[in-house]
Each structure stands twice: as C-alpha cells, then as structure tokens.
C-alpha atoms as a PDB file:
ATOM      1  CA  UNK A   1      39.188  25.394  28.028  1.00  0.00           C
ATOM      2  CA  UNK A   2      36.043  26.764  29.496  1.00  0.00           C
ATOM      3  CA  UNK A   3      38.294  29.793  31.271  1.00  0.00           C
ATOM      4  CA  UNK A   4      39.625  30.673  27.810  1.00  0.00           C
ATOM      5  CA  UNK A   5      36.272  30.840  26.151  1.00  0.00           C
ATOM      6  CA  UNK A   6      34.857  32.750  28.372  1.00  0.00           C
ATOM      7  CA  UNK A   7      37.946  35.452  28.885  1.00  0.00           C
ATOM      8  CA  UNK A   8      37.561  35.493  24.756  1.00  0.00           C
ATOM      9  CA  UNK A   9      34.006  36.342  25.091  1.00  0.00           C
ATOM     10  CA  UNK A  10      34.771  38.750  27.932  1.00  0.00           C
ATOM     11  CA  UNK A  11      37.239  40.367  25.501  1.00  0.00           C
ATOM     12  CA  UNK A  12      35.260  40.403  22.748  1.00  0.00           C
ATOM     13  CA  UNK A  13      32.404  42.000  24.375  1.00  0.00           C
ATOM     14  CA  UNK A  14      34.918  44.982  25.785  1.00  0.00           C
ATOM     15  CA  UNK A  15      35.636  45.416  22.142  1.00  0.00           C
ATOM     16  CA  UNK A  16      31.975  45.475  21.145  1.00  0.00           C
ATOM     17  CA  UNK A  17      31.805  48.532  23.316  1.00  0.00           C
ATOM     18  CA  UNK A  18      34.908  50.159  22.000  1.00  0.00           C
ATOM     19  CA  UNK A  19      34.258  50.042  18.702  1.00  0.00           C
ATOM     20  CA  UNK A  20      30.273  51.372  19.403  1.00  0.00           C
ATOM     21  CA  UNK A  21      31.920  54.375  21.505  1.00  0.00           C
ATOM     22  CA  UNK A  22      34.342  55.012  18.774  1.00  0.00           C
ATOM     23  CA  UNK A  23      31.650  55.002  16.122  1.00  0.00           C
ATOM     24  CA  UNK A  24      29.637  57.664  18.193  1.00  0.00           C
ATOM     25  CA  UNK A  25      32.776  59.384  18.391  1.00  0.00           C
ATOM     26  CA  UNK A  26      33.268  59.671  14.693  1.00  0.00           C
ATOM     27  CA  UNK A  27      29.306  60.475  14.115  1.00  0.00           C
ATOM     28  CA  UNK A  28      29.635  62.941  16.555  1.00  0.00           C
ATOM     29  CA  UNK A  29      32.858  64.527  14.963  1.00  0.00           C
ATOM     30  CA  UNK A  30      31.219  64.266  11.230  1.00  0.00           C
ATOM     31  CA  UNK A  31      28.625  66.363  12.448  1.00  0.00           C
ATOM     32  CA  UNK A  32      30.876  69.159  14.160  1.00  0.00           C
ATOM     33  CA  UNK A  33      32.836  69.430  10.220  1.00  0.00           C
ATOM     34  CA  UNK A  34      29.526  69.934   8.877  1.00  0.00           C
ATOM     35  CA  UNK A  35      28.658  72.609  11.020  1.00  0.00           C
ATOM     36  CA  UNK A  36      32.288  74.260  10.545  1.00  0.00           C
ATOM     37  CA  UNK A  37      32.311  73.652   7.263  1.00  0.00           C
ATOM     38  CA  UNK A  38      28.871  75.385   7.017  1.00  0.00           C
ATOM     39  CA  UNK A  39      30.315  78.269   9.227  1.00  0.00           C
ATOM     40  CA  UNK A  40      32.615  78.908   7.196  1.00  0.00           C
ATOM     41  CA  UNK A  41      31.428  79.208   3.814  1.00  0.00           C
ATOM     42  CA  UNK A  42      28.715  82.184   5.609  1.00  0.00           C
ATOM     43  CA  UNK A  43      31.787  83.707   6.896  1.00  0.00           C
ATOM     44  CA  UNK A  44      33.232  83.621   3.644  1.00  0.00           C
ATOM     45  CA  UNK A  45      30.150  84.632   2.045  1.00  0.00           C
ATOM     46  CA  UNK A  46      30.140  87.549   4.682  1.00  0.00           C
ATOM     47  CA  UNK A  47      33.263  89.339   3.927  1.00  0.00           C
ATOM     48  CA  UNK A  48      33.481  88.705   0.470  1.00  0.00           C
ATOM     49  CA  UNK A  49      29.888  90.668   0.909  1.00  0.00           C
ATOM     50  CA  UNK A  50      31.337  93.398   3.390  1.00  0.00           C
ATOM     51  CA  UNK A  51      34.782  93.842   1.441  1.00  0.00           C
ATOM     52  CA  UNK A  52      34.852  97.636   0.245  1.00  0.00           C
ATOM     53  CA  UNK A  53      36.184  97.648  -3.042  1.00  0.00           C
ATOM     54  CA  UNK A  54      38.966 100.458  -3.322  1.00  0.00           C
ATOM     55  CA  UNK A  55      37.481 101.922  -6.968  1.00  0.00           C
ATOM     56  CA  UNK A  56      35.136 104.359  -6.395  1.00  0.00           C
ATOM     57  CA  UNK A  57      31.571 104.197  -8.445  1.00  0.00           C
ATOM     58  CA  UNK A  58      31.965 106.645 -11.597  1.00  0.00           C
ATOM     59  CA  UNK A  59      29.237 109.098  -9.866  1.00  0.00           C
ATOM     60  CA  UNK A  60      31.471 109.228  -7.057  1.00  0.00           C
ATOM     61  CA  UNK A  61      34.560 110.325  -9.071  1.00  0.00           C
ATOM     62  CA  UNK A  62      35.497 113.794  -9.025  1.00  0.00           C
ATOM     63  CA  UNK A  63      36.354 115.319 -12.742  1.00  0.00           C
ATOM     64  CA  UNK A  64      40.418 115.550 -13.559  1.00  0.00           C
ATOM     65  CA  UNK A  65      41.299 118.848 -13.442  1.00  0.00           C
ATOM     66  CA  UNK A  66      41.031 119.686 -17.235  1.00  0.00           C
ATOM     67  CA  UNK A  67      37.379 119.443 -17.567  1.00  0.00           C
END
C-alpha cells in the first residue's frame, strides 16, 4: 500500500512538471503570435504605404491631343 502511494505521488509530481513546462511553452508561444501578428500588420501597413498607384496625379497628365 505504502509502494503504491508513493509511485502515485512520484507520478503525480512528474505531471506537476509537465504541465508547468507545457504552460511555459504556451506563454512562450502566445508571445511569439503577438509579435508576428504585430509584424505583420507594419508590413501590411508598409506596402499598402509603398504601393504605386497606376493613375497618374492630374498635373502629371499630359493633354489629349485635341487641346
């Protein structure tokens, strides 16, 4: 009885630290989406900025021909 309550604690402790690990590994993970997901919204933000639009400004166009 004594053997089986102690490999119970043993095992229970082993899961202690699994689940702690595995909880720093999710924390740890949350953070890095953050920082993507950050990332990516200045990248976004950076070529919707750098895009060249393909109509030229009104004092840029040239005349038609008839005038």
């Amino acid at each position: 009885m004594n053997q089986q309550l102690e490999f119970l604690e043993t095992k229970v402790a082993f899961q202690e630290i699994t689940i702690e690990e595995l909880n720093q590994s999710v924390t740890n993970l949350q953070a890095d989406v953050s920082k993507l997901k950050e990332q990516l919204i200045l990248l976004s933000q950076k070529l919707q900025a750098s895009q060249v639009s393909n109509i030229a400004n009104l004092s840029e166009e040239t005349p038609p021909p008839h005038y």
